[in-house]
Protein backbone atom coordinates (compact mmCIF):
# COMPACT_ATOMS: atom_id res chain seq x y z
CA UNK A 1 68.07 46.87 -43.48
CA UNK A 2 70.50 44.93 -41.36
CA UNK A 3 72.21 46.81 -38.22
CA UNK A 4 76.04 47.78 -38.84
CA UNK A 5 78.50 45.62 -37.05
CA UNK A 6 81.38 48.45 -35.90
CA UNK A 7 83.62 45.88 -34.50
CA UNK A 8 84.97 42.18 -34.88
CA UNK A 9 83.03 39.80 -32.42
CA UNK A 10 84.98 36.80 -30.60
CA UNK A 11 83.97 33.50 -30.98
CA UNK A 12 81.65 33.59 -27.76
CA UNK A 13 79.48 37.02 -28.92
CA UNK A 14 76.09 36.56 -29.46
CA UNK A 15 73.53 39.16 -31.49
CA UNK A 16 70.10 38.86 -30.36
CA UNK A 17 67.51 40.75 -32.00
CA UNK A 18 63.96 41.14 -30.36
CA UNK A 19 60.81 43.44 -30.67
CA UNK A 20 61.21 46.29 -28.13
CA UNK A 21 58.38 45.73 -25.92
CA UNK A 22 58.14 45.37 -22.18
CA UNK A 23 57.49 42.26 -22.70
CA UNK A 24 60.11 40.96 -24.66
CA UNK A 25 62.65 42.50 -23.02
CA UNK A 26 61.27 40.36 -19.91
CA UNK A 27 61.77 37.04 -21.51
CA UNK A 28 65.18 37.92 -22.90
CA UNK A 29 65.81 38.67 -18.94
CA UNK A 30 64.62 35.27 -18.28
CA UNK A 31 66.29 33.89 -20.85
CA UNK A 32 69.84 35.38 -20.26
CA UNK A 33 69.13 33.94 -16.53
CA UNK A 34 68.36 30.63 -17.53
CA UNK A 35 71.48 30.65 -19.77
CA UNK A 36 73.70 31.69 -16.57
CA UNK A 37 71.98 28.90 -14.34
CA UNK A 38 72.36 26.15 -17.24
CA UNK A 39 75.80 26.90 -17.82
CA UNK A 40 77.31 28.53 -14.38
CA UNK A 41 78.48 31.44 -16.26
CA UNK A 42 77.26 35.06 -15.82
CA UNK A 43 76.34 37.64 -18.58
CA UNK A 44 78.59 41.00 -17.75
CA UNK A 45 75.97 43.44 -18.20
CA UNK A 46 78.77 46.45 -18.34
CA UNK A 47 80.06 44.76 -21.37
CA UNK A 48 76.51 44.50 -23.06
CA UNK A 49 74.85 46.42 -25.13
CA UNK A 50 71.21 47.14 -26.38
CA UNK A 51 70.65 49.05 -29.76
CA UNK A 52 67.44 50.10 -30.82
CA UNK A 53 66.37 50.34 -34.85
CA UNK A 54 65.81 54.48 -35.32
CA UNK A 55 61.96 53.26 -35.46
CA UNK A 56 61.73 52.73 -31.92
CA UNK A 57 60.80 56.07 -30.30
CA UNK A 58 63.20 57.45 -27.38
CA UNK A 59 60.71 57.28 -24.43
CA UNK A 60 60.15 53.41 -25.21
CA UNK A 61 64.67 52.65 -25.38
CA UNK A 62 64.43 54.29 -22.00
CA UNK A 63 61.26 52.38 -20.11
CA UNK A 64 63.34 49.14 -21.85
């Protein structure tokens, strides 16, 4: 089942979804920093969000 949307995004939103592993959170790290290199922009972490599917157990959302 697809995650609710609670709000309209602007054109420049993204929605990335990922495994949540230690791992993958790394290289969406790297990624986001290769994105803000490449483009001389910078991702505002206070506006960002991570949500978790209710399958991912709560000590796991917090080491991520």
């Amino acid at each position: 089942m697809a995650p609710e949307i609670s709000h309209p995004f602007l054109a420049n939103d993204s929605v990335i979804f990922t495994r949540a592993t230690l791992e993958k959170a790394s290289h969406l790290a790297f990624i986001i920093r290769q994105y803000e290199e490449a483009f001389g922009q910078m991702v505002n972490l206070n506006k960002s969000e991570l949500s978790y599917s209710r399958n991912v157990p709560s000590p796991r959302q917090i080491m991520l």
